[in-house]
Protein backbone atom coordinates (compact mmCIF):
# COMPACT_ATOMS: atom_id res chain seq x y z
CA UNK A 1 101.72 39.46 -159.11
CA UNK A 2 101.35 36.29 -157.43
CA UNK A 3 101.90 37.38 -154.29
CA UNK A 4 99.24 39.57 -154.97
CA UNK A 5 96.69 36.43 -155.97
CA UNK A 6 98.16 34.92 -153.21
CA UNK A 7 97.01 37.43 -150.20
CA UNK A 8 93.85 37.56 -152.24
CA UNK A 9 93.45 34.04 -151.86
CA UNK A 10 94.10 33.86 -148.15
CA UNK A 11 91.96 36.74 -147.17
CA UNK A 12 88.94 35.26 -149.45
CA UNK A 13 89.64 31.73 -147.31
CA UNK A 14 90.01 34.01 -144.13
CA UNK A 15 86.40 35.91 -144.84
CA UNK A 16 85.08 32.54 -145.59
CA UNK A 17 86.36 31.03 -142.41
CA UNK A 18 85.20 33.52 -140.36
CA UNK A 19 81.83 33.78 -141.80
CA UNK A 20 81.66 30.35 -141.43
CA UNK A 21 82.57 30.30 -137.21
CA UNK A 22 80.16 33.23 -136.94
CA UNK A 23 77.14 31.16 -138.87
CA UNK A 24 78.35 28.08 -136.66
CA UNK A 25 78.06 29.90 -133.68
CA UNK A 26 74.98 31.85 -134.37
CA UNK A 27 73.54 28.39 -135.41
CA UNK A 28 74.34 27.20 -131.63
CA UNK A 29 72.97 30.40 -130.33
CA UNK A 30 69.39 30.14 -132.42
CA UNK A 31 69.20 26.24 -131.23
CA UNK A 32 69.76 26.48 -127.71
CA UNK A 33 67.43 29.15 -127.17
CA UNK A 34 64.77 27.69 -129.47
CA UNK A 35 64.77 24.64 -127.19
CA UNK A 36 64.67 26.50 -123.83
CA UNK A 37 61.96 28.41 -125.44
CA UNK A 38 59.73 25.72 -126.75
CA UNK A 39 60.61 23.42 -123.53
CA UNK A 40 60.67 26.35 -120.99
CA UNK A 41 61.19 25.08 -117.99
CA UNK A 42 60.35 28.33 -116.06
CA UNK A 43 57.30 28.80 -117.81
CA UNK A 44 58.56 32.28 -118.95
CA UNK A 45 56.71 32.08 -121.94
CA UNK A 46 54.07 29.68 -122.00
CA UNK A 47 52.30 27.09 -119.48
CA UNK A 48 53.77 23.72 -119.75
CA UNK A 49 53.43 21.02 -122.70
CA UNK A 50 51.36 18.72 -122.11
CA UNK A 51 53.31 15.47 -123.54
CA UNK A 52 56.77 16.34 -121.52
CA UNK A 53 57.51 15.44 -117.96
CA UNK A 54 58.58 18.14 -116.27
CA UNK A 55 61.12 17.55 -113.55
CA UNK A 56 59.77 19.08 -109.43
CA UNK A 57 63.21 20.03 -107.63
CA UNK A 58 62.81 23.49 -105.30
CA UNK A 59 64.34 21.78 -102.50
CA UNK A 60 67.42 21.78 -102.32
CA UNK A 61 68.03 24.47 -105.06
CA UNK A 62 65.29 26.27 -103.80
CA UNK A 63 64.04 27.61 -107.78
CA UNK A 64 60.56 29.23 -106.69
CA UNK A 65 61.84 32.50 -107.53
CA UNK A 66 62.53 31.21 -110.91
CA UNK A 67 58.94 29.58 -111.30
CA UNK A 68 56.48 31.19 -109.65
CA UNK A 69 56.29 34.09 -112.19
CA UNK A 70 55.59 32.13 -115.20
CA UNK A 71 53.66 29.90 -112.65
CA UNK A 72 51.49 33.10 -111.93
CA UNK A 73 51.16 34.54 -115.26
CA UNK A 74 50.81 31.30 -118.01
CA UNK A 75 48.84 28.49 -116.18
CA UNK A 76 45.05 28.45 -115.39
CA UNK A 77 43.88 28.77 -112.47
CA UNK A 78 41.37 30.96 -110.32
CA UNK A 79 42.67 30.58 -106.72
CA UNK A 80 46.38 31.78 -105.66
CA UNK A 81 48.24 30.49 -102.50
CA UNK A 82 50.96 32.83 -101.58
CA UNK A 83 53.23 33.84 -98.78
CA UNK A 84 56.68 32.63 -97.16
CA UNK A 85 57.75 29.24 -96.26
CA UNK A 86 55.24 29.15 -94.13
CA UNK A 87 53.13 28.59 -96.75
CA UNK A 88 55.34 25.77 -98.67
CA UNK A 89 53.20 22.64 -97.30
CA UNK A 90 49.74 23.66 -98.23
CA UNK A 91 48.36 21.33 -100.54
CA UNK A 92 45.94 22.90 -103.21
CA UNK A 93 43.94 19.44 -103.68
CA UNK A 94 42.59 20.26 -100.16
CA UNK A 95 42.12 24.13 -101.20
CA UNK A 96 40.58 22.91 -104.42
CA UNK A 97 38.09 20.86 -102.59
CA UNK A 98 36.94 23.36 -99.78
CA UNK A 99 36.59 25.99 -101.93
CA UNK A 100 35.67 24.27 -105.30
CA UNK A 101 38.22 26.02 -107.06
CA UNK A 102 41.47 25.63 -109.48
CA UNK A 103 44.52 26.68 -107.00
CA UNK A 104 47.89 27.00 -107.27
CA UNK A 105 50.73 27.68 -105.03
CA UNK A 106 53.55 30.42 -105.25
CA UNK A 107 55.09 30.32 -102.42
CA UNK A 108 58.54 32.78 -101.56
CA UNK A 109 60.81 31.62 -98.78
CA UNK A 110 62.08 34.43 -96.43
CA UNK A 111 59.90 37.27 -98.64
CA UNK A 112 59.16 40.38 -97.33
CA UNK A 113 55.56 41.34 -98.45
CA UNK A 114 56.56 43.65 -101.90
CA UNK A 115 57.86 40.41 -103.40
CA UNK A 116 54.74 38.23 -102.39
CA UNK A 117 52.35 41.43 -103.75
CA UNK A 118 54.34 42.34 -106.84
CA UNK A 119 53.75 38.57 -108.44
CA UNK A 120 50.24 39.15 -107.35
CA UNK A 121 50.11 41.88 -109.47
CA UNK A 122 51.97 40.37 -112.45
CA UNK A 123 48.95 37.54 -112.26
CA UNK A 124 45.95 40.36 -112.61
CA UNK A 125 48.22 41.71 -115.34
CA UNK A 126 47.90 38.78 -117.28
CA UNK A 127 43.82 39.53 -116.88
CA UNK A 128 43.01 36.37 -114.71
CA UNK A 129 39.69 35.86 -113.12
CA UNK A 130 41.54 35.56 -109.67
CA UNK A 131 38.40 34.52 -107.05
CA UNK A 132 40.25 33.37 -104.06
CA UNK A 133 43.64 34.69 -102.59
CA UNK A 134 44.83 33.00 -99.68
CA UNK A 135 47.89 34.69 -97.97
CA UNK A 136 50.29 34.12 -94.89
CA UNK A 137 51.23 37.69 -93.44
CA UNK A 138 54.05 37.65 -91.25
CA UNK A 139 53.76 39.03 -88.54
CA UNK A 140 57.81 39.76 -87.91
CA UNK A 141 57.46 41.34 -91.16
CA UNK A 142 55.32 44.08 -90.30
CA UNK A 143 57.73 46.81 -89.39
CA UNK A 144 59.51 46.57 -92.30
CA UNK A 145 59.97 49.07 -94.85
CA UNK A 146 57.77 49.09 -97.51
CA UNK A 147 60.31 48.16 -100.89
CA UNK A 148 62.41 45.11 -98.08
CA UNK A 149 63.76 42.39 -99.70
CA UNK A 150 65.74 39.90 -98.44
CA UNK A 151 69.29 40.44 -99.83
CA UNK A 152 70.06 36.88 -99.14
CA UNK A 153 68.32 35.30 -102.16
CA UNK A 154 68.82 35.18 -105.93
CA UNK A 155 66.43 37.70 -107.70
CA UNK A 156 66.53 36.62 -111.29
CA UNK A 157 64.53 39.72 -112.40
CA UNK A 158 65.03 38.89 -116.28
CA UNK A 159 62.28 36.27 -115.68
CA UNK A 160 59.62 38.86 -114.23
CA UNK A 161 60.04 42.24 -115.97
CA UNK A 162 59.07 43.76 -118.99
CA UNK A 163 62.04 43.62 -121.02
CA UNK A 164 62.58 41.17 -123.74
CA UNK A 165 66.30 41.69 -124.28
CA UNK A 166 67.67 41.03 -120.87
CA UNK A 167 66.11 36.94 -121.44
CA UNK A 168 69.53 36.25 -122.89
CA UNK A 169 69.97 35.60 -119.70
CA UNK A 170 67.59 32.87 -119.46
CA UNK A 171 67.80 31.52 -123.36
CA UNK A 172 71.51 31.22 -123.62
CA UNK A 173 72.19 29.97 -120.14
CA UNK A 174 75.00 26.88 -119.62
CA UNK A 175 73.51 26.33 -116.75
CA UNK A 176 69.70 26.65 -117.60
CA UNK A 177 70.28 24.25 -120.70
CA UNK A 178 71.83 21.48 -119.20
CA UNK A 179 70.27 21.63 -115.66
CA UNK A 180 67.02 22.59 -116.80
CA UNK A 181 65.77 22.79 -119.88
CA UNK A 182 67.78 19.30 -121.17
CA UNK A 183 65.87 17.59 -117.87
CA UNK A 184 62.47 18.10 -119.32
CA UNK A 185 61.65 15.21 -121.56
CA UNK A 186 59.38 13.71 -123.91
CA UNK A 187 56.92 11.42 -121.83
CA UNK A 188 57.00 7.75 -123.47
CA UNK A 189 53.05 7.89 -122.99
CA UNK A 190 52.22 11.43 -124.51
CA UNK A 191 50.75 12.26 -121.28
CA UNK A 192 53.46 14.33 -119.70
CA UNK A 193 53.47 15.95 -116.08
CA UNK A 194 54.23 19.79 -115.00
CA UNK A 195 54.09 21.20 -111.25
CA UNK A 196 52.31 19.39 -108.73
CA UNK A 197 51.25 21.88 -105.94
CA UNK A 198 50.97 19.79 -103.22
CA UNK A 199 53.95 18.91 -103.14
CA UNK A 200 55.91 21.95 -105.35
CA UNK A 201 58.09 23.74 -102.23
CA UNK A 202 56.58 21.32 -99.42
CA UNK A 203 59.74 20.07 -97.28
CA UNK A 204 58.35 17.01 -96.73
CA UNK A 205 58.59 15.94 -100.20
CA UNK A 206 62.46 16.97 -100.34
CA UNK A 207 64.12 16.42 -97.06
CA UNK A 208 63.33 14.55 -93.51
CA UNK A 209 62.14 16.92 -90.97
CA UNK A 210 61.84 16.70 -87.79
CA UNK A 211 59.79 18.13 -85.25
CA UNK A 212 59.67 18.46 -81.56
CA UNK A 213 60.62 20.05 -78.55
CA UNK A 214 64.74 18.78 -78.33
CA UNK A 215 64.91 20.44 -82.38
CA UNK A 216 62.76 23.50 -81.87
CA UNK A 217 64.75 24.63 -78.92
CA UNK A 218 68.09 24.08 -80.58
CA UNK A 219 66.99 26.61 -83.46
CA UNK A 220 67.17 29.90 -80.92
CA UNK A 221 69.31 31.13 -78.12
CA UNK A 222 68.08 33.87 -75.52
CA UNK A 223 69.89 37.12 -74.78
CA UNK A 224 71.90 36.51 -71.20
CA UNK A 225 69.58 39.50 -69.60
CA UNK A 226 65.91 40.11 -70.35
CA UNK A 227 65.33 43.85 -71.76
CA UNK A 228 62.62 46.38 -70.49
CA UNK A 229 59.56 46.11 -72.29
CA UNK A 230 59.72 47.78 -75.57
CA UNK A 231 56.74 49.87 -77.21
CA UNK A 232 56.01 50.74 -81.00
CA UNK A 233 57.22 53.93 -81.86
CA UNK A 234 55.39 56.47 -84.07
CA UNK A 235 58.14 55.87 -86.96
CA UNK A 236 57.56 52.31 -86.51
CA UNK A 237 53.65 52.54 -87.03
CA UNK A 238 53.99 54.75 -90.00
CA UNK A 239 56.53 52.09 -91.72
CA UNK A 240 54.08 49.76 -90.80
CA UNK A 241 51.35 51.43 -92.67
CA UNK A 242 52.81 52.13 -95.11
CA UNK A 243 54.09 48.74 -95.80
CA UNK A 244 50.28 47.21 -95.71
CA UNK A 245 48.81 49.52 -97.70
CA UNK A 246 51.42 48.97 -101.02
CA UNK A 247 51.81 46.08 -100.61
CA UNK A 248 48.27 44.26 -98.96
CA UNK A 249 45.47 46.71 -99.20
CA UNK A 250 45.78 48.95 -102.81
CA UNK A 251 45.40 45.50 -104.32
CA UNK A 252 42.53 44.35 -102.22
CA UNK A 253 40.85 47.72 -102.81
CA UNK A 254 41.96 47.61 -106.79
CA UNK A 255 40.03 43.93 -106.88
CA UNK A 256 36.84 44.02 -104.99
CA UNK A 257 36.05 40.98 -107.37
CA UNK A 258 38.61 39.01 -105.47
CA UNK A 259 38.11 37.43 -101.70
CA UNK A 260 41.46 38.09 -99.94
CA UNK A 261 41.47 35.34 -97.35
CA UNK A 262 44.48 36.79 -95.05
CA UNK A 263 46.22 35.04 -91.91
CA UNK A 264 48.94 35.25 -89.09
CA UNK A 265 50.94 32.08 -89.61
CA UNK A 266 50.40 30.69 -85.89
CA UNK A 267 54.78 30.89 -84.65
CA UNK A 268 55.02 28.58 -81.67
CA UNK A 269 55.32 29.55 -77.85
CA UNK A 270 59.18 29.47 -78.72
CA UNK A 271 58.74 32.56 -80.71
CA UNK A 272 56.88 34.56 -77.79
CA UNK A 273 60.00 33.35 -75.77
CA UNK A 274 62.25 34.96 -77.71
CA UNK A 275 59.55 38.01 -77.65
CA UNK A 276 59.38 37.84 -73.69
CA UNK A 277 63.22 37.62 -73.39
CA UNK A 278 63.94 40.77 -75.85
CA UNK A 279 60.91 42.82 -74.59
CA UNK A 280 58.81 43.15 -77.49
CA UNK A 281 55.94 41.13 -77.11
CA UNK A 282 54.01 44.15 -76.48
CA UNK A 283 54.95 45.89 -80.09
CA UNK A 284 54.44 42.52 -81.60
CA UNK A 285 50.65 42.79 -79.97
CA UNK A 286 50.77 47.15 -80.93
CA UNK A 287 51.74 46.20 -84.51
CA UNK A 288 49.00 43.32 -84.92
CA UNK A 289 46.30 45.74 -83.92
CA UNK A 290 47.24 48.47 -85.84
CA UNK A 291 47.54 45.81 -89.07
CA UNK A 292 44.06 44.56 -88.47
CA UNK A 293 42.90 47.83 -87.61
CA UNK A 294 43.98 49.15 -91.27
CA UNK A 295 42.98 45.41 -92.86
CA UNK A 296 39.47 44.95 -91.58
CA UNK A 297 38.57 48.48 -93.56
CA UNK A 298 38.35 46.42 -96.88
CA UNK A 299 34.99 44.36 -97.29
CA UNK A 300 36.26 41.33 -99.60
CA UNK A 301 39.74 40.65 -96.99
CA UNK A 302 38.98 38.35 -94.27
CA UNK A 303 41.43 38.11 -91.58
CA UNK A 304 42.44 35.12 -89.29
CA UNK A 305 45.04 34.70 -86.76
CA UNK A 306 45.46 31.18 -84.80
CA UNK A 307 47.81 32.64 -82.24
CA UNK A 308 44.90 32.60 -79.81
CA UNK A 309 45.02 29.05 -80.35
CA UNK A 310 46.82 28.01 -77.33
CA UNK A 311 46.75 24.34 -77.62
CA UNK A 312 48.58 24.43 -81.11
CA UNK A 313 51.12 27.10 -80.49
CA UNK A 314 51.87 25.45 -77.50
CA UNK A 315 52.53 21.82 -78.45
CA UNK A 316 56.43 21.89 -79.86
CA UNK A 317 55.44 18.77 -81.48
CA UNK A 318 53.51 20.42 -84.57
CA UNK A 319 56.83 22.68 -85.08
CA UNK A 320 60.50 22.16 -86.71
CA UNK A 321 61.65 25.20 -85.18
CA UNK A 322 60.35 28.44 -83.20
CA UNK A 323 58.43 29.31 -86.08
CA UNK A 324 57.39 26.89 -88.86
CA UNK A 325 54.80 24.05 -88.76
CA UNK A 326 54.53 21.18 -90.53
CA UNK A 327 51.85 20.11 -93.15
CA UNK A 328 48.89 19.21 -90.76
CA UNK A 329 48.37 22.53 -89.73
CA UNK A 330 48.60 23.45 -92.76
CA UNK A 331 45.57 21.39 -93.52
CA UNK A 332 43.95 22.66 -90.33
CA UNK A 333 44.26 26.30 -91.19
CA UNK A 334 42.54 26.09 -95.06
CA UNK A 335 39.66 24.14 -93.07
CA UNK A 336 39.70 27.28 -90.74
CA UNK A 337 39.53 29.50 -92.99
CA UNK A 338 36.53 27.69 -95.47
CA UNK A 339 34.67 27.56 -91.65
CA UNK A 340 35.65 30.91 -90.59
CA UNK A 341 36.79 29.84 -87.71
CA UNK A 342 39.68 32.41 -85.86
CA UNK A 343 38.10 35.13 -87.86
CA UNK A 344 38.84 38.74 -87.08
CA UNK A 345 36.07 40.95 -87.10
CA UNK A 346 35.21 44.32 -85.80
CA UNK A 347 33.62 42.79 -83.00
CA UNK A 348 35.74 40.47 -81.71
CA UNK A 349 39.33 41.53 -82.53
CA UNK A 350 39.63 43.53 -79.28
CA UNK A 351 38.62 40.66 -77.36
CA UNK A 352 41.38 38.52 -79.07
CA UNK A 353 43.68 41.46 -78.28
CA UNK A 354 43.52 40.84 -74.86
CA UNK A 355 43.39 37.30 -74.89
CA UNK A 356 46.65 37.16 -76.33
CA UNK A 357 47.94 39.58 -74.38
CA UNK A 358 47.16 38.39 -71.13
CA UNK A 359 48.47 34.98 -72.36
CA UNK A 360 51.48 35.71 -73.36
CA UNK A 361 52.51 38.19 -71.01
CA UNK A 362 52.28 35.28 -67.77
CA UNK A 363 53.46 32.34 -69.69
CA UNK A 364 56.05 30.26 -67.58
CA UNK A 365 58.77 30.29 -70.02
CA UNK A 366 61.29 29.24 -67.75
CA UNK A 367 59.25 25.94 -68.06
CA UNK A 368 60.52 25.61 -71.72
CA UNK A 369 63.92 25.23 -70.57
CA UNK A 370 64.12 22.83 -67.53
């Protein structure tokens, strides 16, 4: 019989105990996710508090994939700057003043155009009154199939679908609780801080760089023997339509309330080398005319491309590398753009065609390297 009340006993203190880990734990659970909830430093669920400071670091972690969704879909705004890296040093003060508007900047590094186009989608979705767009399309992106991605980077896809369950992820996260959410803090004043865009993703605000002939040439290395000229095949042109019109032009023609102000980032003369020495400077000029062939159909895009802009391409000293710029021409592209200056039109883009063509093609190259 007591043995009996004894095993009772113990099991009763055994149900107790566990019951009272479980509660302890599910306590733990329930209080780190309120706090990454109500602080959210990814904006997954609301825009930023006003009275915390919240912390700018892309560089080096490189976060804007984990941002620039609840960037897109939870602050105010009614201009969007979007593209690669070579969009990362525009500052939105200057786009805010040229185009008295409210901008902000998403920028993807390395993103092929279905990343850059789905987050503008998840912004109309959230029934903004988007008036500007402003978007870098790469042009070394073009013949790429239309659902690329670049396998390289983190795609934290429980931030930017649908699916509630799957933010465990995000609200239970070691590493989001102590690195991020724990970092945003109560401002002493009441007058916190959230994202600065001229400076959210700009390099110059994270790292030196430096730019210049000696450091753009040491980014690329030509092929031993020059290749016959290459030529855009038919599979190549349909890939490349089909790519613009998912991910550029069904948008533009679903928002005709929207002015889609669309560029060629401007690559350096280093870039064409590379295009001279492979052979495919003339599909790199094919591709560009079939692209502004297919975007110069659609009444609200304008188009601009600066590579006929010889002086700047041509000057090392603008560029870190073969392809990317540094902040002033960032500046002197949104001033471009607001004066419609190296805009594409059905008049003149044949003309530019050929201009760059003839250019390119008779370049000294060899001059780049003695």
């Amino acid at each position: 019989m007591s043995t009996d009340i004894l095993k009772n006993s113990e099991h009763k203190l055994y149900k107790r105990w566990t019951f009272g880990t479980l509660s302890v734990m599910a306590a733990a659970f329930i209080l780190t996710a309120f706090i990454t909830v109500y602080r959210d430093p990814f904006f997954h669920y609301h825009a930023p508090l006003p009275e915390y400071n919240y912390p700018q670091k892309v560089y080096p972690d490189n976060n804007e994939r984990y941002l620039n969704d609840g960037i897109s879909r939870n602050f105010s705004y009614d201009g969007i700057i979007t593209g690669t890296s070579m969009t990362e040093n525009f500052k939105t003060s200057e786009a805010d003043e040229l185009f008295d508007a409210n901008f902000i900047k998403v920028s993807y590094a390395g993103a092929k155009y279905k990343e850059i186009n789905d987050n503008l989608k998840r912004a109309y979705e959230e029934d903004k009154e988007i008036k500007y767009i402003i978007r870098g399309l790469d042009c070394n992106d073009l013949i790429l199939d239309k659902n690329a991605l670049d396998e390289t980077f983190d795609y934290p896809t429980y931030l930017y679908n649908n699916n509630p369950f799957d933010d465990v992820s995000y609200v239970l996260n070691k590493s989001v609780l102590f690195e991020e959410t724990l970092q945003v803090t109560k401002a002493k004043d009441g007058n916190g801080s959230s994202v600065h865009f001229d400076t959210y993703g700009n390099w110059y605000t994270f790292y030196e760089t430096k730019f210049g002939a000696p450091y753009v040439l040491a980014t690329y290395q030509l092929r031993k023997d020059q290749t016959s000229p290459i030529s855009l095949t038919e599979e190549e042109k349909q890939i490349l339509s089909e790519n613009l019109r998912q991910n550029v032009t069904e948008l533009a023609a679903a928002h005709p309330e929207t002015a889609f102000y669309l560029f060629f980032p401007p690559y350096s003369i280093c870039y064409w080398d590379l295009l001279n020495n492979t052979g495919q400077i003339d599909q790199h000029i094919e591709a560009e005319k079939l692209a502004i062939e297919e975007l110069l159909q659609y009444p609200n895009i304008k188009l601009y491309s600066f590579y006929d802009d010889f002086e700047l391409v041509c000057n090392l000293d603008h560029y870190k590398d073969y392809m990317h710029y540094g902040e002033s021409i960032n500046s002197l592209i949104l001033k471009r753009i607001k004066k419609e200056e190296n805009l594409l039109t059905q008049d003149n883009y044949k003309r530019y065609l050929k201009k760059i063509e003839d250019f390119y093609h008779s370049y000294d190259y060899d001059s780049l390297h003695s």
